[in-house]
Protein backbone atom coordinates (compact mmCIF):
# COMPACT_ATOMS: atom_id res chain seq x y z
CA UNK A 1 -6.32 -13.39 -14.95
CA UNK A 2 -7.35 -16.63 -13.19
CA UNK A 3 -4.42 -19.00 -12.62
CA UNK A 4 -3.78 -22.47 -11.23
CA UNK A 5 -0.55 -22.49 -8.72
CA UNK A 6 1.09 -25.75 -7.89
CA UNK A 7 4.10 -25.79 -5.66
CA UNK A 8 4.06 -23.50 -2.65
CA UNK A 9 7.36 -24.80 -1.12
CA UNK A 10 10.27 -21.95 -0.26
CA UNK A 11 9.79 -20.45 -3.57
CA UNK A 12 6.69 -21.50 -5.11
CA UNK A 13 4.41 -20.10 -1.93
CA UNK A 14 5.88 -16.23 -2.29
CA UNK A 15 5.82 -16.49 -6.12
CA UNK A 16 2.22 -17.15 -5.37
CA UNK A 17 1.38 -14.54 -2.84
CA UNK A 18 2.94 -11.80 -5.20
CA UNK A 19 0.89 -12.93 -8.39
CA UNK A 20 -2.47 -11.88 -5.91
CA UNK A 21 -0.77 -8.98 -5.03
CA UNK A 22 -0.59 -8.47 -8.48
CA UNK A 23 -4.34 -8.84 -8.89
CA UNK A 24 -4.42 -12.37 -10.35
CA UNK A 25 -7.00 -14.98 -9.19
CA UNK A 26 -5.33 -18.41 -8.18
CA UNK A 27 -6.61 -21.96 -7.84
CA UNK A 28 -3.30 -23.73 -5.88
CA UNK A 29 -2.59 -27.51 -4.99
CA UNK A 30 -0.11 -28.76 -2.65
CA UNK A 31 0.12 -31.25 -0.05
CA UNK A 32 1.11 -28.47 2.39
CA UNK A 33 -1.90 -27.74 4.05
CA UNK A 34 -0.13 -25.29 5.83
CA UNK A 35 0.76 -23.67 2.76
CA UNK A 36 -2.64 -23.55 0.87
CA UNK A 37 -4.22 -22.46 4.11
CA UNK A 38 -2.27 -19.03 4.15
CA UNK A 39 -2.85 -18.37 0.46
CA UNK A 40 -7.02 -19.33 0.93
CA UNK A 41 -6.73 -16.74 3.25
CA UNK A 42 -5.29 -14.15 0.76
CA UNK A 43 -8.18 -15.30 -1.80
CA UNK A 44 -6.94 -18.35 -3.64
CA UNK A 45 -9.21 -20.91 -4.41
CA UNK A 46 -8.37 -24.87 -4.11
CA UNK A 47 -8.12 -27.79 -5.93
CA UNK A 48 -7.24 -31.79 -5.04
CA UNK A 49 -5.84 -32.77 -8.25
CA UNK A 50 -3.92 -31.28 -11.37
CA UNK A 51 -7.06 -32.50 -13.57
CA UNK A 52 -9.27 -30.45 -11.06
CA UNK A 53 -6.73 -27.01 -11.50
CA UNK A 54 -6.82 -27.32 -14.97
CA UNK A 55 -10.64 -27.12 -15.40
CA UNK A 56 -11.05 -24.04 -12.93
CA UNK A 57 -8.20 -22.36 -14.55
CA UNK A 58 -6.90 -22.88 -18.20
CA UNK A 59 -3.07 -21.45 -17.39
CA UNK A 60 -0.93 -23.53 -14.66
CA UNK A 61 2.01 -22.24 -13.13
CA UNK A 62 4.51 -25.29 -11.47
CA UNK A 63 7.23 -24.82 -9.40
CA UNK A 64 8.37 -28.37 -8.29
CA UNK A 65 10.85 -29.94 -6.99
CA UNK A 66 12.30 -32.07 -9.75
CA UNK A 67 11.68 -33.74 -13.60
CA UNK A 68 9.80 -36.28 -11.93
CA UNK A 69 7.05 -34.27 -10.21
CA UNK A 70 6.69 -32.25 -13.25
CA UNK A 71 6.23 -35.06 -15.08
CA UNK A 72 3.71 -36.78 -12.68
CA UNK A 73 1.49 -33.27 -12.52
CA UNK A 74 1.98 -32.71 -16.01
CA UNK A 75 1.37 -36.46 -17.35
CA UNK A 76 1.21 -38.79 -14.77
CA UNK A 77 -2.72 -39.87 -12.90
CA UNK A 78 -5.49 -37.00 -12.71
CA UNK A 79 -2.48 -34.81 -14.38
CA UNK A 80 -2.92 -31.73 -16.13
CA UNK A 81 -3.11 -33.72 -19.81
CA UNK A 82 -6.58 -35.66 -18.42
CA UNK A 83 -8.20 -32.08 -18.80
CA UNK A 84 -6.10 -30.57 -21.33
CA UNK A 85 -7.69 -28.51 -24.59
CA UNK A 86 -6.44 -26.33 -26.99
CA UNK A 87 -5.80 -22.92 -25.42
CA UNK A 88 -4.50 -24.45 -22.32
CA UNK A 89 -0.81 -23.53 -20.95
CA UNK A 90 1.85 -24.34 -18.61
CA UNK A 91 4.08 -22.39 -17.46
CA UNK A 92 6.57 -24.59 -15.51
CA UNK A 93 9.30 -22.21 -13.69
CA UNK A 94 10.77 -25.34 -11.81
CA UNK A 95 14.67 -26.13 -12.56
CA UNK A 96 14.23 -29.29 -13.60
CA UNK A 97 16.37 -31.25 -17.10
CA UNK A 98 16.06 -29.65 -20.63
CA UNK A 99 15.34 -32.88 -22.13
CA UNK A 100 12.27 -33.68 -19.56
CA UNK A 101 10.24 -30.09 -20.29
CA UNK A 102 10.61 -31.02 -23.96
CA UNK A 103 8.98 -34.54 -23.50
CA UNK A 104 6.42 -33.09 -20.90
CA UNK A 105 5.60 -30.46 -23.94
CA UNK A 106 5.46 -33.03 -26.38
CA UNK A 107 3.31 -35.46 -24.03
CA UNK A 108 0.99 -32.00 -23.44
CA UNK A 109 0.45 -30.90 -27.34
CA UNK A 110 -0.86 -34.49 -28.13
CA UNK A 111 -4.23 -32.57 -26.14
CA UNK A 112 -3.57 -29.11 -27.54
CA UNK A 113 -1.84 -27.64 -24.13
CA UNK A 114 1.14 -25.73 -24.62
CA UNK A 115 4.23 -25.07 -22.42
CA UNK A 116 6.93 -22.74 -21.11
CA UNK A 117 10.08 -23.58 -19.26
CA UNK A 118 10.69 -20.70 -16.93
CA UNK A 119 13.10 -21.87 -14.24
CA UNK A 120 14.19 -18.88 -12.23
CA UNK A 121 17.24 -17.62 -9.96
CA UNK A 122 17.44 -15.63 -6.88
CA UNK A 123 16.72 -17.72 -4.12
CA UNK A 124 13.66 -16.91 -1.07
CA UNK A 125 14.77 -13.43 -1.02
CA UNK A 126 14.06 -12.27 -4.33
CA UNK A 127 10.88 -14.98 -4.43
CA UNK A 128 9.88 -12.80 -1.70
CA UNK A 129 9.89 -9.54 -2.83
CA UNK A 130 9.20 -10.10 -6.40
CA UNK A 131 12.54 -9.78 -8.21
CA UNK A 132 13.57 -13.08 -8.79
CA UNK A 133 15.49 -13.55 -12.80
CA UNK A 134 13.13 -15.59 -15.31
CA UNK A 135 14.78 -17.62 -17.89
CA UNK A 136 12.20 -18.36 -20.50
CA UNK A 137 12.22 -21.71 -23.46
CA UNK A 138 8.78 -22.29 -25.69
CA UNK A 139 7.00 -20.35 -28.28
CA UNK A 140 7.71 -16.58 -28.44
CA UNK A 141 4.00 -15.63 -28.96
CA UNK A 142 3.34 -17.02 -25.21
CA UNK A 143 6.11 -15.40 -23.70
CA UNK A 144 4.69 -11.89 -24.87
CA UNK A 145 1.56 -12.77 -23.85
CA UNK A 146 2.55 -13.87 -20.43
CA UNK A 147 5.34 -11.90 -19.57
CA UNK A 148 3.03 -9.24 -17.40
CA UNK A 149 2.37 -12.37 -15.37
CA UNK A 150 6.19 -13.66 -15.38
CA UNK A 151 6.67 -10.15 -14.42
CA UNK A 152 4.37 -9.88 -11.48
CA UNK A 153 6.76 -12.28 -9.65
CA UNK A 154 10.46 -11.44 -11.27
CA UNK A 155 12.27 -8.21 -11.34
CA UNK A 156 13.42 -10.02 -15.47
CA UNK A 157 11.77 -12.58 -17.63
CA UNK A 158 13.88 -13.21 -20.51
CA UNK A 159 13.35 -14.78 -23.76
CA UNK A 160 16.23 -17.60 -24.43
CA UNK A 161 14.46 -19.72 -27.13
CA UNK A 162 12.77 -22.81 -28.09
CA UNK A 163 11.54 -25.20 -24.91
CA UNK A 164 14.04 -26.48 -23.02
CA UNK A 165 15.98 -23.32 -23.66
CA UNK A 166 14.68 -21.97 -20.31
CA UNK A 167 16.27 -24.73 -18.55
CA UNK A 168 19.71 -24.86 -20.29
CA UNK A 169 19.29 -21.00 -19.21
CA UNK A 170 19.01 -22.36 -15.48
CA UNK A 171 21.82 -24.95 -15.59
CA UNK A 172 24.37 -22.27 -16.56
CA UNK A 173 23.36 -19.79 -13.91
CA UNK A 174 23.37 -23.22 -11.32
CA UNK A 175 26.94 -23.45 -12.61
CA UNK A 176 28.12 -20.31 -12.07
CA UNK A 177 26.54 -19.72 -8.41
CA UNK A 178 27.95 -23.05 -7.18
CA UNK A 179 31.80 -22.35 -8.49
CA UNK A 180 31.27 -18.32 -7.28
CA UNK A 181 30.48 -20.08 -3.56
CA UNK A 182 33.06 -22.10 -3.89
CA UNK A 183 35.71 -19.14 -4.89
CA UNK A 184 34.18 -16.87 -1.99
CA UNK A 185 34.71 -20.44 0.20
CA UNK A 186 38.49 -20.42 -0.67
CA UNK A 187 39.18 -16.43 -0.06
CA UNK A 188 37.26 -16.64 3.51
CA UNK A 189 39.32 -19.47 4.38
CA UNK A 190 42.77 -18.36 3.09
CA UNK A 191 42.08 -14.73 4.89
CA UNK A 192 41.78 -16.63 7.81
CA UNK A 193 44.04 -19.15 7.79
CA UNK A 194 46.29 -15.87 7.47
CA UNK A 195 45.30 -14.31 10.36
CA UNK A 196 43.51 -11.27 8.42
CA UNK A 197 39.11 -10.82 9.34
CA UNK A 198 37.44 -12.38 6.57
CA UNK A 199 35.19 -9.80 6.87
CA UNK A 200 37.40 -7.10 6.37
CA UNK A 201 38.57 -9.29 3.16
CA UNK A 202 35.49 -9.41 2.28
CA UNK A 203 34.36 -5.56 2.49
CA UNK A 204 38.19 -5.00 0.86
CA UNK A 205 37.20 -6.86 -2.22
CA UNK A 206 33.06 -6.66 -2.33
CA UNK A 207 33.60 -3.36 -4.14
CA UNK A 208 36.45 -4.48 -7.27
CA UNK A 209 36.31 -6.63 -9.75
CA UNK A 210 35.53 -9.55 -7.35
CA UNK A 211 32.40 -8.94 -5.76
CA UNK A 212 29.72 -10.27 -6.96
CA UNK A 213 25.97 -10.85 -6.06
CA UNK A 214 26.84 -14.31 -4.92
CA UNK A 215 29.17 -12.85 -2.22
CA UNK A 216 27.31 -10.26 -0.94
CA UNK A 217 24.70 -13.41 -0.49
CA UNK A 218 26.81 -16.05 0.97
CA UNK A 219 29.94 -14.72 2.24
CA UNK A 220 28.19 -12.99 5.74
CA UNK A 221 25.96 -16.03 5.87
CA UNK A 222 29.08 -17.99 6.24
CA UNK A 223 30.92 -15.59 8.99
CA UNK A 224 27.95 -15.56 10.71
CA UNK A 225 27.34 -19.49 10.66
CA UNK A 226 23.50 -18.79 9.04
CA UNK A 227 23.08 -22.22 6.90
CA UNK A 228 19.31 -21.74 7.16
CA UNK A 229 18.16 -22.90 3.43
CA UNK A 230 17.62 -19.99 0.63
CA UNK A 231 18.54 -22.77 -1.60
CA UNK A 232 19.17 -26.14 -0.09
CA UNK A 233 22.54 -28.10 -0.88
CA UNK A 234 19.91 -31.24 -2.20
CA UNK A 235 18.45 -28.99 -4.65
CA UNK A 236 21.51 -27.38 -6.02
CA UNK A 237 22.89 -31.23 -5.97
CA UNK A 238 19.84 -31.99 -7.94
CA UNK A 239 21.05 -29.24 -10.39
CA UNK A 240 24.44 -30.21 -11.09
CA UNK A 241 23.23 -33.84 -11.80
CA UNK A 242 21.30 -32.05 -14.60
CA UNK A 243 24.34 -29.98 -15.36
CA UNK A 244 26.69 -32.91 -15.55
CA UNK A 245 24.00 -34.72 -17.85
CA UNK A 246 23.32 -32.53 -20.38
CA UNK A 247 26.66 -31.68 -20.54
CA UNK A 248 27.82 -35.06 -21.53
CA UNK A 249 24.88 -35.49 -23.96
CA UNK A 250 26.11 -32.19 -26.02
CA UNK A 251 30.21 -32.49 -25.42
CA UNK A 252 31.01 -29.92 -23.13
CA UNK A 253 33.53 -30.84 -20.73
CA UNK A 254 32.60 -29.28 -17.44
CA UNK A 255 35.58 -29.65 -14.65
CA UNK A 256 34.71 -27.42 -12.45
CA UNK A 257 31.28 -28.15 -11.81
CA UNK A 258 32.27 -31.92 -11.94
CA UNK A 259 34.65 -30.67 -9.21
CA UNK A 260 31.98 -29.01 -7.17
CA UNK A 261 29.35 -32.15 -7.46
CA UNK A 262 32.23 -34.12 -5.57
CA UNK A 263 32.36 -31.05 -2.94
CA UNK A 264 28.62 -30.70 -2.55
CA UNK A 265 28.30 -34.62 -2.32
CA UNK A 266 30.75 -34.68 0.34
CA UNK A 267 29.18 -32.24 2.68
CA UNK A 268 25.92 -33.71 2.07
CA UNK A 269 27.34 -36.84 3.89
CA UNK A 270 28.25 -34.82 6.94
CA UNK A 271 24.84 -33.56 6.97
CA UNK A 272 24.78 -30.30 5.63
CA UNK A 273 22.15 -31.79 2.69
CA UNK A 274 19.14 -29.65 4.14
CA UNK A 275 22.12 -26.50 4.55
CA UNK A 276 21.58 -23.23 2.31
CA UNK A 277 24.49 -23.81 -0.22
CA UNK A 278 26.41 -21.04 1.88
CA UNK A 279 27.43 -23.76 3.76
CA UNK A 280 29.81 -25.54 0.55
CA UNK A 281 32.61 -23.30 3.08
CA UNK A 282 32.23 -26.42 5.43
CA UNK A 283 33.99 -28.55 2.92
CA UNK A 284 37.07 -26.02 2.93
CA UNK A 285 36.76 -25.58 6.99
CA UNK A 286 36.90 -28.90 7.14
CA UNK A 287 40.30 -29.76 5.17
CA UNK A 288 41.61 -26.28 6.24
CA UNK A 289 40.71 -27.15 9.84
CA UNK A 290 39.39 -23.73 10.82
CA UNK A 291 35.82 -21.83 11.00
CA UNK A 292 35.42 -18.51 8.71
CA UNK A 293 33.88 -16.02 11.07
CA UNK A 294 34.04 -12.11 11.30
CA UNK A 295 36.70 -11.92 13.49
């Protein structure tokens, strides 16, 4: 199948490289010239505009930073909806607010195009080696009939519902990750404040009830002082912002992840923005004053 790829940042470039793996022709955009170069290499064709993707291929994949670049590729100037037909789709699999992928769809079926929200979890591991979990919001029919290409870059699509369901989907995995950190933050730090390895701690409890994929992850990034991004603190601040909103706007209290916006903000201003998110431990390092390391 011929597909248009925009995005080839940390996630979006290996989500492309494993859909040509997969046998799919792409036509990317991004102002990475870097980035294109390596995937015209591997085959992919290019294009300068979203208008321009859209004609050479009739299904876009996105995976953007935020609502606003969706919105701007999807909508904005030579955007996808200035060449939009019936038949066209986009799949978006950036994280970006419930409410936004519903007015993108909206501003998209005025010319026909439909949409998918398909926001996904697993960080530039998984992107890399094709295992990555798909969340999936829109029409069911589409799913089935693009889940072998969901699949060709995720190890699980799944269905959650209408659009915007994809994205709720997101915000409640982006919840959970950020307070698991957090938890795996406070048992590295109490260990050692207690004079006991928090690596032995850690290869104590990895195996009970406790461990968790999020500490098998983050907790040896943080003894061995690895912040190098997976998932950048800015991002996953730019996910509890949609967290925090679309709680409010349905009435479900959210403490915790209120708590960890404050915790994230914090270390952001000690310049840990650009960190992996391994590195919310600095905030308890820094009250604790100590360093989590394997001895």
């Amino acid at each position: 199948m011929k597909l248009g790829f925009i995005g080839l940042g940390i996630m979006g470039k290996p989500m492309a490289k494993n859909l040509i793996k997969a046998g799919h022709e792409l036509v990317v955009l991004d102002f990475n010239k870097d980035a294109v170069a390596e995937l015209i290499e591997l085959g992919a064709d290019i294009a300068q505009t979203p208008a321009e993707v859209l004609k050479k291929a009739n299904v876009v994949v996105t995976m953007l930073p935020n609502s606003p670049h969706v919105k701007a590729v999807a909508l904005g100037e030579n955007g996808l909806v200035e060449s939009a037909t019936e038949g066209c789709v986009l799949i978006d699999m950036s994280s970006i607010a419930p409410l936004a992928s519903k007015e993108i769809a909206e501003g998209l079926a005025a010319k026909g195009m439909e949409m998918l929200d398909a926001p996904v979890s697993g960080g530039e591991p998984k992107a890399i080696d094709g295992t990555i979990a798909i969340m999936v919001g829109g029409k069911k029919e589409n799913f089935d009939k693009y889940y072998d290409v969901l699949m060709a870059m995720g190890g699980s699509a799944v269905y959650v519902g209408e659009i915007g369901a994809g994205n709720i989907a997101k915000l409640c995995n982006q919840a959970v990750v950020a307070i698991n950190i957090a938890a795996v933050s406070e048992a590295m730090i109490l260990a050692k404040k207690a004079g006991v390895s928090p690596d032995l701690v850690y290869k104590a409890i990895r195996g009970g009830l406790a461990g968790s994929t999020v500490m098998d992850a983050k907790a040896p990034m943080m003894m061995d002082r690895t912040f190098d991004p997976g998932f950048r603190i800015d991002l996953h601040i730019k996910d509890m912002t949609n967290i925090l909103e679309t709680s409010r706007s349905v009435g479900a209290p959210l403490p915790l992840s209120a708590q960890l916006m404050e915790m994230m903000q914090a270390i952001k201003l000690d310049g840990c923005g650009v960190e992996d998110h391994a590195s919310i431990v600095k905030f308890y390092e820094k009250i604790a004053n100590a360093e989590v390391t394997r001895d």
